[in-house]
N, C-alpha and C. Protein backbone atom coordinates (compact mmCIF):
# COMPACT_ATOMS: atom_id res chain seq x y z
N UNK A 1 17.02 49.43 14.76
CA UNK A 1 17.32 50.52 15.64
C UNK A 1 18.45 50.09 16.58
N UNK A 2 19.49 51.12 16.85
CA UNK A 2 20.24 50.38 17.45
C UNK A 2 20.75 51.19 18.67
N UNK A 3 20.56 50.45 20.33
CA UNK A 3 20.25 50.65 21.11
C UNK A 3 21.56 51.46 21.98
N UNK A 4 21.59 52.58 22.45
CA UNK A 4 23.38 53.34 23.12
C UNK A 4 22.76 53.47 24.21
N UNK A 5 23.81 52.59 25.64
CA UNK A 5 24.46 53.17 26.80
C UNK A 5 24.73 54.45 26.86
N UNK A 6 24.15 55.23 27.24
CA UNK A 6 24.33 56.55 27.46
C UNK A 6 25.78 56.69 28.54
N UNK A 7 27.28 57.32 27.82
CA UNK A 7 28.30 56.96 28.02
C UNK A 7 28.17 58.03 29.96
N UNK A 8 28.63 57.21 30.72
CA UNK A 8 28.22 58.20 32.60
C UNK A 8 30.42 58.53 32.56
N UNK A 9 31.11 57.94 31.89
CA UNK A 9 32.39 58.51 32.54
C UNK A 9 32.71 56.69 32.72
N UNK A 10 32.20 55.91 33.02
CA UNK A 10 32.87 54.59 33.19
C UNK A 10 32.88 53.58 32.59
N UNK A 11 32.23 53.70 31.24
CA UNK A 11 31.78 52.81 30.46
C UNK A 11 31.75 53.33 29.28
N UNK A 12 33.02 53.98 29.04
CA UNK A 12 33.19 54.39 27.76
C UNK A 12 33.20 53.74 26.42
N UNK A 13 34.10 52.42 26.74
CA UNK A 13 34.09 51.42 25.17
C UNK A 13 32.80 51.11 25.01
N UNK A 14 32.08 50.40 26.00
CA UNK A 14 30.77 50.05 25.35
C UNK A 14 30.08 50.92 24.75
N UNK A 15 29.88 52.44 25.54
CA UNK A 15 28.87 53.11 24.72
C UNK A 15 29.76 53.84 23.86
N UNK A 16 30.99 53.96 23.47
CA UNK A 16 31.31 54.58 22.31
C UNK A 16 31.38 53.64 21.08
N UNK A 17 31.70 52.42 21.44
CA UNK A 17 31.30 51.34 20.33
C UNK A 17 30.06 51.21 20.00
N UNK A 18 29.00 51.30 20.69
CA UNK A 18 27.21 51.34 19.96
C UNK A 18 27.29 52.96 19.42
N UNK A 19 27.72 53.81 20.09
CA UNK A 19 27.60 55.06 19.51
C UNK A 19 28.16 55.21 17.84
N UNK A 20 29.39 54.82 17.92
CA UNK A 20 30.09 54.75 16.58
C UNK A 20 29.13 53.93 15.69
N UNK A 21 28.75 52.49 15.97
CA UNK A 21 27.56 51.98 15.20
C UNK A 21 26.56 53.02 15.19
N UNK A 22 25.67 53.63 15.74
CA UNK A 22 24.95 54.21 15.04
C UNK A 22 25.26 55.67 14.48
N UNK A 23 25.97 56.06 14.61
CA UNK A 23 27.03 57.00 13.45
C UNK A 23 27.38 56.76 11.88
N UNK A 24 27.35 55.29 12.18
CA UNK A 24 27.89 54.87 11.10
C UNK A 24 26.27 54.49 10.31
N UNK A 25 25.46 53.82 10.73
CA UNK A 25 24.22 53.75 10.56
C UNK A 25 23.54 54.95 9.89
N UNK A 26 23.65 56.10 10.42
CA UNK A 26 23.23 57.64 9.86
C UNK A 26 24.09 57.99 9.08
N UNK A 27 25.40 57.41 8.61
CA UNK A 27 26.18 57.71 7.44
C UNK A 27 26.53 58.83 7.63
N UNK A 28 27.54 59.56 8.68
CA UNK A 28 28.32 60.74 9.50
C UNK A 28 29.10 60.03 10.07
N UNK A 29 29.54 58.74 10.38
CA UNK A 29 30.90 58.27 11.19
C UNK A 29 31.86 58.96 10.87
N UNK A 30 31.83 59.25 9.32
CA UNK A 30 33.27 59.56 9.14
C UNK A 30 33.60 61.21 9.70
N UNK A 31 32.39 61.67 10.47
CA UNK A 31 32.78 62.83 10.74
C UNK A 31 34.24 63.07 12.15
N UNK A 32 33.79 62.20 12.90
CA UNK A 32 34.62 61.71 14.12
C UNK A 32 35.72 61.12 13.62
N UNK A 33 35.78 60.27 12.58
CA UNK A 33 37.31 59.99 12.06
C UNK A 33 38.13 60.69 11.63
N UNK A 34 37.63 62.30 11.10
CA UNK A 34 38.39 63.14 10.21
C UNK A 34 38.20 62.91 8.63
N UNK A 35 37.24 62.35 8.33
CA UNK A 35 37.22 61.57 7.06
C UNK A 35 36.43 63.21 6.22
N UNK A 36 35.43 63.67 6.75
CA UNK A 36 34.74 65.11 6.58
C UNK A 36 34.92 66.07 7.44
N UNK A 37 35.81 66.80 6.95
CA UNK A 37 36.27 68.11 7.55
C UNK A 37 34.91 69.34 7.93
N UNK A 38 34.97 69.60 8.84
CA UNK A 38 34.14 70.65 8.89
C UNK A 38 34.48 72.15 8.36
N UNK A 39 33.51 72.00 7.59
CA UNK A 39 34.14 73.46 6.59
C UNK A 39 34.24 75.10 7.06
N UNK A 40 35.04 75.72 6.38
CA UNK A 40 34.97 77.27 7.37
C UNK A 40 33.94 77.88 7.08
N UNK A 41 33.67 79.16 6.87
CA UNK A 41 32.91 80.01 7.00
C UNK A 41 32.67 80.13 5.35
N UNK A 42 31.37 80.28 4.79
CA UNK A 42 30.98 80.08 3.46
C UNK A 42 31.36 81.53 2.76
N UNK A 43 32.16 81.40 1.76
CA UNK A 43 32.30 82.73 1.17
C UNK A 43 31.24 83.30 -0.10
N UNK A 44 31.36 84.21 -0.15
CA UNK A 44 29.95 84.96 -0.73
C UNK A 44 30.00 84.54 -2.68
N UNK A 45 30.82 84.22 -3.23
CA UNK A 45 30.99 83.86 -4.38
C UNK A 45 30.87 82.44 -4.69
N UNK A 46 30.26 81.49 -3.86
CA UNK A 46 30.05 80.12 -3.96
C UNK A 46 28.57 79.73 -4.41
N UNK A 47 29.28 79.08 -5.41
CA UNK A 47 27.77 78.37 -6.19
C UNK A 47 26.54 77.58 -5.69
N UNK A 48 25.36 77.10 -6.64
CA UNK A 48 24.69 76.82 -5.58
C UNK A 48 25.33 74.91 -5.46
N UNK A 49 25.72 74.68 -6.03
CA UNK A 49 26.17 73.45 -5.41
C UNK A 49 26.94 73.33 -4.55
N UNK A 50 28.17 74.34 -4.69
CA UNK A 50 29.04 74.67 -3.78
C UNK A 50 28.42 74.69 -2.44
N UNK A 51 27.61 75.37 -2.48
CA UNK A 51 26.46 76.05 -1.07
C UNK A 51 26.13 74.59 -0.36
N UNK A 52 25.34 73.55 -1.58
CA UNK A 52 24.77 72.60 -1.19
C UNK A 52 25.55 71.58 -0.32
N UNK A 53 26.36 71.23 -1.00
CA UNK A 53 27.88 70.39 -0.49
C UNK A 53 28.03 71.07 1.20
N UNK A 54 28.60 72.86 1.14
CA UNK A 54 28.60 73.04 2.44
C UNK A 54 27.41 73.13 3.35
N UNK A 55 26.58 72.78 2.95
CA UNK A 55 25.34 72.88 3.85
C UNK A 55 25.24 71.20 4.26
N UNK A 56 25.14 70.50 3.26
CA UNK A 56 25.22 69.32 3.69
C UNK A 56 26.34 68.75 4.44
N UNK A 57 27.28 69.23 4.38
CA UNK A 57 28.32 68.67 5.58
C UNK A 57 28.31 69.74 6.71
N UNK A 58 27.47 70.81 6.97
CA UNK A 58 27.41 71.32 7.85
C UNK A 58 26.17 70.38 8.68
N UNK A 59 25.16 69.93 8.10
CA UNK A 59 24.10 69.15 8.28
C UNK A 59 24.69 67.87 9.05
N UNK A 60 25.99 66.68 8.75
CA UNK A 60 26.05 66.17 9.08
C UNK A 60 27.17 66.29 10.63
N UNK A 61 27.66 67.24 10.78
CA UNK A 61 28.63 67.79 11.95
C UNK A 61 27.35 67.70 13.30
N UNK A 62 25.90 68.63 12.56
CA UNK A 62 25.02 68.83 13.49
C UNK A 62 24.78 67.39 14.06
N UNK A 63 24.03 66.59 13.30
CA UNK A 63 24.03 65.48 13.44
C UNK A 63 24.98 64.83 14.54
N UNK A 64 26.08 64.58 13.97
CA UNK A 64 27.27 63.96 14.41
C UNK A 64 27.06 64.59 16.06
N UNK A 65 27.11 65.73 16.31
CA UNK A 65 27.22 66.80 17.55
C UNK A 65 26.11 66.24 18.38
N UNK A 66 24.69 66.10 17.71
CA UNK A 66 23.70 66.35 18.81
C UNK A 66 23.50 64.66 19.28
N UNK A 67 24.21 63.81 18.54
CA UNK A 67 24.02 62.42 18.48
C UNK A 67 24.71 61.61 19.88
N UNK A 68 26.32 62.38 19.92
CA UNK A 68 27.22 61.75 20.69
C UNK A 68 26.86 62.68 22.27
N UNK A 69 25.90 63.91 21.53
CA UNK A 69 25.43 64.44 22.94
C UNK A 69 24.30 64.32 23.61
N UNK A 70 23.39 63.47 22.92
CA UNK A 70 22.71 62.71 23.49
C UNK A 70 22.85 61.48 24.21
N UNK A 71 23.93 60.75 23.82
CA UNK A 71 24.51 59.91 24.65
C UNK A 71 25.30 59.82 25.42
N UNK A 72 25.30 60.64 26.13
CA UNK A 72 26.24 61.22 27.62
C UNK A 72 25.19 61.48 28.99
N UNK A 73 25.47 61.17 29.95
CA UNK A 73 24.81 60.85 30.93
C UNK A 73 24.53 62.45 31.10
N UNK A 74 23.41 63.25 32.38
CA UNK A 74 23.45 64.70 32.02
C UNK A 74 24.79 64.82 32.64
N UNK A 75 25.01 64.22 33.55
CA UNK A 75 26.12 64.15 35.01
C UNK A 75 27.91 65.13 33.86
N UNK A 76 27.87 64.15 32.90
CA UNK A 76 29.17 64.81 32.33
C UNK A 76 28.60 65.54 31.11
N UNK A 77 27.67 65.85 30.28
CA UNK A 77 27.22 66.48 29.35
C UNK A 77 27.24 68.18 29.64
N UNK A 78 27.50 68.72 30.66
CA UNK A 78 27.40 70.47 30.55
C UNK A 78 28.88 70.71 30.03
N UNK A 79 30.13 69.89 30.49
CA UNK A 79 31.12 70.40 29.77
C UNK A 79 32.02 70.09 28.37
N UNK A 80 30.91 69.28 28.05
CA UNK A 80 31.20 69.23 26.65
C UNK A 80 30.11 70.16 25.95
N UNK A 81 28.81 70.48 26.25
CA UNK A 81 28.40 71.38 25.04
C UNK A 81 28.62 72.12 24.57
N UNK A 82 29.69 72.90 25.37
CA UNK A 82 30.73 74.22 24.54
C UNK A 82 31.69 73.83 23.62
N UNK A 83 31.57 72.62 23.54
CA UNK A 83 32.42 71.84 22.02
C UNK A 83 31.68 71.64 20.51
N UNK A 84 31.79 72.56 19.58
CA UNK A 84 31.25 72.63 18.78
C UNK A 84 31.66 71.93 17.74
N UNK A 85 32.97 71.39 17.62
CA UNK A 85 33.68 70.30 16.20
C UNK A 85 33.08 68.77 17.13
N UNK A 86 32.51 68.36 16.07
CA UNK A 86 31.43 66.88 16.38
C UNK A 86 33.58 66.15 17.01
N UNK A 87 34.32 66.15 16.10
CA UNK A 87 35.60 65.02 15.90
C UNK A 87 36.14 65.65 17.07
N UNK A 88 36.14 67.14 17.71
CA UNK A 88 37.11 67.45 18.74
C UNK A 88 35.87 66.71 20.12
N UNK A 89 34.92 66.86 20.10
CA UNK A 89 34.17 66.14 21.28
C UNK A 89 34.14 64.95 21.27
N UNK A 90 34.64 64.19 20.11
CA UNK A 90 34.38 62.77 20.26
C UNK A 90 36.13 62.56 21.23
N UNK A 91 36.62 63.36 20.20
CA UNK A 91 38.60 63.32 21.19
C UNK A 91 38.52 63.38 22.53
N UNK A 92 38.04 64.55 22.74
CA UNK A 92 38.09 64.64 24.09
C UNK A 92 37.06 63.81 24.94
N UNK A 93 35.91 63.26 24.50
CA UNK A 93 35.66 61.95 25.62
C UNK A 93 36.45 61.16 25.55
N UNK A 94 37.25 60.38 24.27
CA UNK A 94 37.75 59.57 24.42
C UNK A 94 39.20 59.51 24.86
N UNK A 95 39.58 60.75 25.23
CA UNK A 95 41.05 61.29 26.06
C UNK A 95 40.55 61.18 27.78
N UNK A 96 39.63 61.67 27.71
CA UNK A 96 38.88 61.56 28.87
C UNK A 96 38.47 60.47 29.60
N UNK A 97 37.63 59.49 28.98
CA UNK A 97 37.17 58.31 29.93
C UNK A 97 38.09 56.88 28.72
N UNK A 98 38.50 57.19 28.39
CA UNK A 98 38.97 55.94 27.63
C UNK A 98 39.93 54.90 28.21
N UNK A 99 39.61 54.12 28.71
CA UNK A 99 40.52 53.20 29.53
C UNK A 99 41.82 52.21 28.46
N UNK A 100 42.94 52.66 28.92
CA UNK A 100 43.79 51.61 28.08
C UNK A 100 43.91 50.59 28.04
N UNK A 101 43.20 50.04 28.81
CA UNK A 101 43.75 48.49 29.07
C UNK A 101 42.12 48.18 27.84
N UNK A 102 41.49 48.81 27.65
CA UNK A 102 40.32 47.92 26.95
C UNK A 102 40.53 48.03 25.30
N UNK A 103 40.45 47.51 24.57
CA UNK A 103 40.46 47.78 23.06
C UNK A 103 39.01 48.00 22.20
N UNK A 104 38.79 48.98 21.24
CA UNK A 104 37.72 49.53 20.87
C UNK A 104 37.57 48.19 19.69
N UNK A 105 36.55 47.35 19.73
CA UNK A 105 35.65 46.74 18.69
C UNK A 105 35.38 47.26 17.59
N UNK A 106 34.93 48.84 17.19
CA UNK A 106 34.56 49.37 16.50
C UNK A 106 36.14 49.57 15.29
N UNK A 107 37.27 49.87 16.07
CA UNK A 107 38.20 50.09 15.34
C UNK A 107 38.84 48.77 14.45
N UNK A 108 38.98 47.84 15.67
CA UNK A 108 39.21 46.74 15.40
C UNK A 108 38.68 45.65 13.77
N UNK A 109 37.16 45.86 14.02
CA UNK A 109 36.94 46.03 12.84
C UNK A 109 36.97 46.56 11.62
N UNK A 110 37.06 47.87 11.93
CA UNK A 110 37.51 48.47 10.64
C UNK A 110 38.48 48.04 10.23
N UNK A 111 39.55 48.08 10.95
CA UNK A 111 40.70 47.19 10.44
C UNK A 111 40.39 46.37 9.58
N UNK A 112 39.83 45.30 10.15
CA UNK A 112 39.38 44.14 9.33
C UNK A 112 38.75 44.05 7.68
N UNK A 113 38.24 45.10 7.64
CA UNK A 113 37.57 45.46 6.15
C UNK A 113 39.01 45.93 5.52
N UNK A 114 39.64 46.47 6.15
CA UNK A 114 40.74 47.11 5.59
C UNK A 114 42.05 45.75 4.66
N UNK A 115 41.81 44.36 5.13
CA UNK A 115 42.46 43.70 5.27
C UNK A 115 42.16 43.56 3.34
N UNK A 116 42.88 43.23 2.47
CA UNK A 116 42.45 42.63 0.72
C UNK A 116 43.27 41.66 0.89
N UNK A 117 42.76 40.47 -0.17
CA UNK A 117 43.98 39.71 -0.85
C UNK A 117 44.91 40.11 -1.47
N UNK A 118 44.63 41.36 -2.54
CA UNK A 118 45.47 41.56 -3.25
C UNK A 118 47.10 42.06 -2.34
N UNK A 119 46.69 42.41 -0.98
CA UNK A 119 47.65 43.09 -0.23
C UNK A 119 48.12 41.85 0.38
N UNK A 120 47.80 41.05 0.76
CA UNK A 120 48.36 39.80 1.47
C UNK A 120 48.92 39.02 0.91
N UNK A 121 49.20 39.01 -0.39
CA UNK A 121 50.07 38.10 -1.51
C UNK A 121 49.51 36.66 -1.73
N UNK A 122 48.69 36.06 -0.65
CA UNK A 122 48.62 34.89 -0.69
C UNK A 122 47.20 34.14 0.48
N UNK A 123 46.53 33.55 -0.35
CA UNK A 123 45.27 33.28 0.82
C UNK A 123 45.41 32.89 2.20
N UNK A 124 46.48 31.63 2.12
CA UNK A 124 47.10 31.77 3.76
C UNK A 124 47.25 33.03 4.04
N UNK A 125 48.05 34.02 3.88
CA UNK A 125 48.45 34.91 4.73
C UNK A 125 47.24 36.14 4.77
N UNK A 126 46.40 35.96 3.76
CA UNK A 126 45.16 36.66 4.01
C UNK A 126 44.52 35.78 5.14
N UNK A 127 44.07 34.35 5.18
CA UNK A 127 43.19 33.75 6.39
C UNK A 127 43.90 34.15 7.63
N UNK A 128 45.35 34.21 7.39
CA UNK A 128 46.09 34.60 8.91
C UNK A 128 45.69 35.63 9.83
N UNK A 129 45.93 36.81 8.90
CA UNK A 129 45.47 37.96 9.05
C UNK A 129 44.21 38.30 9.76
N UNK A 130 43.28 37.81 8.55
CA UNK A 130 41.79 38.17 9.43
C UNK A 130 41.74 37.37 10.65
N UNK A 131 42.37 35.83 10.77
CA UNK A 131 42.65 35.54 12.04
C UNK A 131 42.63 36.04 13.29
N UNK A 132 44.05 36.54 13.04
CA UNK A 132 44.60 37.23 14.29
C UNK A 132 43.52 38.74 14.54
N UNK A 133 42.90 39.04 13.30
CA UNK A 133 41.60 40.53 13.95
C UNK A 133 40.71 39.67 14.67
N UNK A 134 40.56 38.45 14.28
CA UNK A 134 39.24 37.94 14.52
C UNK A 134 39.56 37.24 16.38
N UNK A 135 41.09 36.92 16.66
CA UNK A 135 41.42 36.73 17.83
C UNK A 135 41.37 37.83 18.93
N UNK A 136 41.92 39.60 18.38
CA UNK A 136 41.25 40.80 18.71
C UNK A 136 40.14 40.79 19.34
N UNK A 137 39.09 40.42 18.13
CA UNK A 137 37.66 41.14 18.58
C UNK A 137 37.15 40.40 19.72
N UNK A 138 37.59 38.82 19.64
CA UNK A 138 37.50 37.57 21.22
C UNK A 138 37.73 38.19 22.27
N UNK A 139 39.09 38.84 22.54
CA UNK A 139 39.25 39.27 23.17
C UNK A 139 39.00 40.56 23.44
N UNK A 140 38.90 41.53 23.15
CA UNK A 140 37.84 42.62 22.97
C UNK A 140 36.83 42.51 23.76
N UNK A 141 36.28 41.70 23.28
CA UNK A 141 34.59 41.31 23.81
C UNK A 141 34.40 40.69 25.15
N UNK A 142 35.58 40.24 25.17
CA UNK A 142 35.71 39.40 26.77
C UNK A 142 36.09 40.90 27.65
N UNK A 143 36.83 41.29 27.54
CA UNK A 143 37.37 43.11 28.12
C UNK A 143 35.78 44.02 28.38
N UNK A 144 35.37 43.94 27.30
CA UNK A 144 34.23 44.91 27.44
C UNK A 144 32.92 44.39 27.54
N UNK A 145 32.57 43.73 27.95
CA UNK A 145 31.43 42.63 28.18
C UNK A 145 31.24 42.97 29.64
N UNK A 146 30.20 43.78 30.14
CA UNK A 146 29.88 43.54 31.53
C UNK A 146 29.79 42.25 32.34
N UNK A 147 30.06 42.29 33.53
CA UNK A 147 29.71 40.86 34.05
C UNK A 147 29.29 40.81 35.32
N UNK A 148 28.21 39.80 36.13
CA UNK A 148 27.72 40.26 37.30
C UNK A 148 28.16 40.24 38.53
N UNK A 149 29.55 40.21 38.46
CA UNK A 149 30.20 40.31 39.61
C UNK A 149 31.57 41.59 39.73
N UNK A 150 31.34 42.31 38.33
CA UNK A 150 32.51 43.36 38.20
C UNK A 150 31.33 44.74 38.72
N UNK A 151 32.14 45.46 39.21
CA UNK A 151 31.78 47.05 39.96
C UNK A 151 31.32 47.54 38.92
N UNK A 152 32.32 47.69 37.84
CA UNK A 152 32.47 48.51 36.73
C UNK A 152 31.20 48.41 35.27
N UNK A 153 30.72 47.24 35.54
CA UNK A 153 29.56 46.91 34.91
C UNK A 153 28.60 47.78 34.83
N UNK A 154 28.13 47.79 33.59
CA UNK A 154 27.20 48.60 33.22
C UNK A 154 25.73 48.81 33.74
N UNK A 155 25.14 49.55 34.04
CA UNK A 155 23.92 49.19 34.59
C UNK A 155 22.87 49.54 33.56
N UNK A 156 22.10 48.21 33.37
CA UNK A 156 21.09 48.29 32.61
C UNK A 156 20.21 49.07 32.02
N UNK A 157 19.52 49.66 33.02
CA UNK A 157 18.56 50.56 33.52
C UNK A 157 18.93 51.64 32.92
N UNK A 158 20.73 51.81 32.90
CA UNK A 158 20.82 53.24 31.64
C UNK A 158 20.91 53.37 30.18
N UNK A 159 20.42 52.14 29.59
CA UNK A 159 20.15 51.72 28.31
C UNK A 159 19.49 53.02 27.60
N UNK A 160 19.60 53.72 26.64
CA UNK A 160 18.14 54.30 26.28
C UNK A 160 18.68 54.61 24.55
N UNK A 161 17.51 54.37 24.11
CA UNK A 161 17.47 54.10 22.90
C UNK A 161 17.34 55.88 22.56
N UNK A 162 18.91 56.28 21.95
CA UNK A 162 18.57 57.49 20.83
C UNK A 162 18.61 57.67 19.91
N UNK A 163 18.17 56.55 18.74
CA UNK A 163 18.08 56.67 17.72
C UNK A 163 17.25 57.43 17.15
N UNK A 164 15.91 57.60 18.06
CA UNK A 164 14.60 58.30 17.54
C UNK A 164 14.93 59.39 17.83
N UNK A 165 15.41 59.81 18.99
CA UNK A 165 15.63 61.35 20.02
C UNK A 165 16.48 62.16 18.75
N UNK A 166 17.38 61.61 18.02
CA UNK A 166 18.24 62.34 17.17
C UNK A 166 17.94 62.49 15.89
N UNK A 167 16.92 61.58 15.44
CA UNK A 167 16.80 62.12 13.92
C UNK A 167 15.82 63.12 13.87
């Protein structure tokens, strides 16, 4: 089970990085990437698989929607529920509280899977590679790592596990 910071407006990387993990966990991440389009309006001549397909990716938008809106403090959650595309609410928190100076872990990695030999020509320049992600995520982690003498630190106490609340 895997545990989300319910995102309050100041602590966006952390809880959008556990959030994205468990997105990805329920197998809908790719809804927030653009990877599954949310489909239009079902037309009356569609088969039943056809049907099935759009029902099931209508299934996972819900998902996707009620997941990232459970993990929002109530404090900023009334003006996002009038956002009905799961990928435009994930945009707009992350246009919203996303601090530049911090780098997202979650992306970072992906990267990293993204990395082949066959694309790197050569194992050095493949070990390089994952290297320098793997120097990223160090630093990453040092950026977004609460600590007990920063303001901005997360407070514990708003831990709450919605893994159960959403399925």
């Amino acid at each position: 089970m895997i545990t989300v910071t319910k995102c309050n407006g100041k602590n966006f990387a952390q809880s959008a990085t556990e959030m994205a993990l468990l997105l990805e966990q329920k197998q809908v991440y790719g809804v927030i990437k653009g990877y599954d389009h949310k489909p239009q309006e079902p037309v009356a001549n569609m088969t039943a698989m056809e049907q099935a397909a759009l029902n099931d990716l209508m299934n996972h938008h819900g998902i996707t929607r009620s997941t990232i809106l459970l993990g929002m403090e109530p404090r900023i959650k009334p003006e996002n529920t009038v956002i009905e595309n799961a990928k435009t609410l994930w945009e707009k928190l992350a246009s919203a509280y996303q601090s530049k100076l911090k780098l997202n872990i979650f992306e970072i990695r992906e990267d990293n899977w993204r990395i082949k030999l066959q694309d790197s020509g050569d194992v050095v320049n493949y070990a390089s590679r994952i290297n320098r992600k793997v120097q990223d995520y160090n630093l990453c982690t040092q950026l977004t790592t609460p600590s007990t003498n920063n303001t901005d630190a997360t407070d514990t106490g708003s831990a709450k596990t919605i893994a159960e609340m959403s399925e």
